[in-house]
Protein backbone atom coordinates (compact mmCIF):
# COMPACT_ATOMS: atom_id res chain seq x y z
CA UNK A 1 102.69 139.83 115.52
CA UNK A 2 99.20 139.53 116.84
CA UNK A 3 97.34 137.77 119.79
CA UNK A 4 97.01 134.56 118.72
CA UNK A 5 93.95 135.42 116.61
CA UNK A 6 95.07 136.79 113.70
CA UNK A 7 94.68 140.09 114.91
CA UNK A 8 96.92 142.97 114.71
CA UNK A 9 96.68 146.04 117.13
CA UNK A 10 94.88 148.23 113.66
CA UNK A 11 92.27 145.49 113.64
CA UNK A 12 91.29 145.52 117.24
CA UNK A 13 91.47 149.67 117.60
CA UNK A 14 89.11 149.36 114.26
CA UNK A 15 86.85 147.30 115.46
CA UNK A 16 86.59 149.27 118.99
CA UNK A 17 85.92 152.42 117.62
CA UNK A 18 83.26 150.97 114.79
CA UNK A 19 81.59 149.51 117.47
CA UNK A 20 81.64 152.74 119.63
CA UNK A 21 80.49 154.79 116.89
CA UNK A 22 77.64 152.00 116.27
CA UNK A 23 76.66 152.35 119.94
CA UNK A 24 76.42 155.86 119.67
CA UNK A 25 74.28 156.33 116.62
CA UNK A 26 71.53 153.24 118.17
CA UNK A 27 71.45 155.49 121.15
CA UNK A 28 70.55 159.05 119.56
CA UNK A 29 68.61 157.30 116.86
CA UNK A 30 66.31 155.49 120.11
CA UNK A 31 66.63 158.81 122.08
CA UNK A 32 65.14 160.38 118.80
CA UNK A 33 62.23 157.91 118.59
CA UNK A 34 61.58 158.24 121.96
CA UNK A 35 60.68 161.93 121.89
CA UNK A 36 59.02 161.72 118.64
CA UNK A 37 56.78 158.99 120.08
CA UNK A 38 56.32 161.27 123.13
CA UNK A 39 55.51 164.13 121.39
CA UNK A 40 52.64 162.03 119.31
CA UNK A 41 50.80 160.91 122.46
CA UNK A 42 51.19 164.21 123.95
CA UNK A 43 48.02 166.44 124.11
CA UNK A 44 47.63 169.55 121.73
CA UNK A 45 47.51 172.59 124.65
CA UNK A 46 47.21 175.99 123.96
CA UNK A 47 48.04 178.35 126.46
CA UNK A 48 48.72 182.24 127.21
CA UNK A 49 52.41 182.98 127.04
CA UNK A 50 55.14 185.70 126.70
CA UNK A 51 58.16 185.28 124.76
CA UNK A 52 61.14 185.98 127.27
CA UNK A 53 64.27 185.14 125.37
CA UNK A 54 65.31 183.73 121.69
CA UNK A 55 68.62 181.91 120.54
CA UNK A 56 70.57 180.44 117.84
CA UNK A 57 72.90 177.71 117.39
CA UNK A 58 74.90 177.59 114.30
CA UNK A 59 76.62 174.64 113.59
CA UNK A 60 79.78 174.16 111.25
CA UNK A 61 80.45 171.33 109.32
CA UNK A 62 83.21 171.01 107.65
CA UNK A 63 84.04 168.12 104.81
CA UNK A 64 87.53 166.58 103.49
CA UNK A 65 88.72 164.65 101.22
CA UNK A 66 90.25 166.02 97.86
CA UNK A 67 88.13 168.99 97.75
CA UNK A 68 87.47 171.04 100.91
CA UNK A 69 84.02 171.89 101.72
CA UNK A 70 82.38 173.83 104.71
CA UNK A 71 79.06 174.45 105.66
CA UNK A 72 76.82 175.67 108.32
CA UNK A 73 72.94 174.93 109.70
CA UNK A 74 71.32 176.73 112.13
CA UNK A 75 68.77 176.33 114.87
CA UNK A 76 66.65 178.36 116.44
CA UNK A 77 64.85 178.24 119.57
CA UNK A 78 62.17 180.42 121.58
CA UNK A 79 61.86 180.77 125.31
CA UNK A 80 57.70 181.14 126.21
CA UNK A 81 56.74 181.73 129.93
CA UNK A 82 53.42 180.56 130.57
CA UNK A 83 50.60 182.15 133.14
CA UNK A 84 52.18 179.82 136.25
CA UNK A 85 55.83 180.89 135.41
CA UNK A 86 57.10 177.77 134.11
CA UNK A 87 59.34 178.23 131.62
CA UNK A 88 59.59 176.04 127.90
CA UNK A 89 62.33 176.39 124.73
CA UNK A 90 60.97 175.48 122.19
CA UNK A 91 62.60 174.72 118.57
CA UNK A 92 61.10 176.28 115.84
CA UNK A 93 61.89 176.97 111.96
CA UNK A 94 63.86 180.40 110.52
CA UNK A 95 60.36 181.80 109.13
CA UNK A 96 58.83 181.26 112.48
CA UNK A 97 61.51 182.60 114.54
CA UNK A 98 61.67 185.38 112.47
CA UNK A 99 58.03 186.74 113.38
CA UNK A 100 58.32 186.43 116.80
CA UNK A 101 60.34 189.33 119.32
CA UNK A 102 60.82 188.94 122.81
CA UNK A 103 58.02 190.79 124.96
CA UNK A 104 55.66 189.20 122.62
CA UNK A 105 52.23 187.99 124.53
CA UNK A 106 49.58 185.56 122.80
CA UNK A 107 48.60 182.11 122.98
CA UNK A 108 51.37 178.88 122.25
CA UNK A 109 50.08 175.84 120.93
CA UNK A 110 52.28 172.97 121.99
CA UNK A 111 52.62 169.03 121.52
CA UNK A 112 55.17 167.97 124.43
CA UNK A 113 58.36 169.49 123.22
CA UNK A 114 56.91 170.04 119.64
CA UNK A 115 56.67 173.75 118.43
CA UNK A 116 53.25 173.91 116.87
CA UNK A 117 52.14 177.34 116.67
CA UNK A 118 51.97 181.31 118.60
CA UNK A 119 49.56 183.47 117.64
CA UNK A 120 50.61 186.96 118.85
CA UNK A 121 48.02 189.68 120.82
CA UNK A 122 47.49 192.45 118.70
């Protein structure tokens, strides 16, 4: 029984959600390249800031098939207030999150939303 077509209700519901899922992954993929390209023609600023918060997100993944697998990633980001009070998160790498505490004061180095570097007051 189809619609005249040769296609069954599995076929169309297939299709539909391939082409959802293809929809999706153009848009984050041109969302992606959008910010990357931003970031590039973004200057290089340094500026005086304080570290006022820091967060994690961990992420589960979880795989089937015949053998169960699970696994996690996580990301962590850094909240710098600069001198006018504007706020920025930032996402940076474990090894660089790990050196910085909140209350910290130094100077940020930034490329639009790209983490580049904080060196700390001493």
């Amino acid at each position: 029984m189809g619609f005249g077509f040769g296609f069954g209700m599995f076929e169309i519901l297939f299709f539909l959600m391939f082409g959802i899922f293809l929809v999706i992954f153009v848009m984050t993929l041109v969302k992606g390249l959008k910010e990357w390209n931003s970031n590039n023609h973004s200057p290089r600023l340094t500026v005086p800031a304080t570290v006022v918060s820091r967060r994690t997100n961990v992420s589960h993944h979880h795989h089937g098939g015949e053998h169960h697998h699970t696994s996690t990633s996580t990301s962590y980001y850094v909240t710098f207030q600069v001198e006018s009070g504007d706020r920025m998160e930032l996402r940076l790498n474990g090894s660089q999150f790990g050196l910085i505490v909140e209350g910290d004061r130094g100077l940020l180095t930034f490329q639009g939303t790209r983490f580049l570097d904080f060196q700390r007051n001493y």
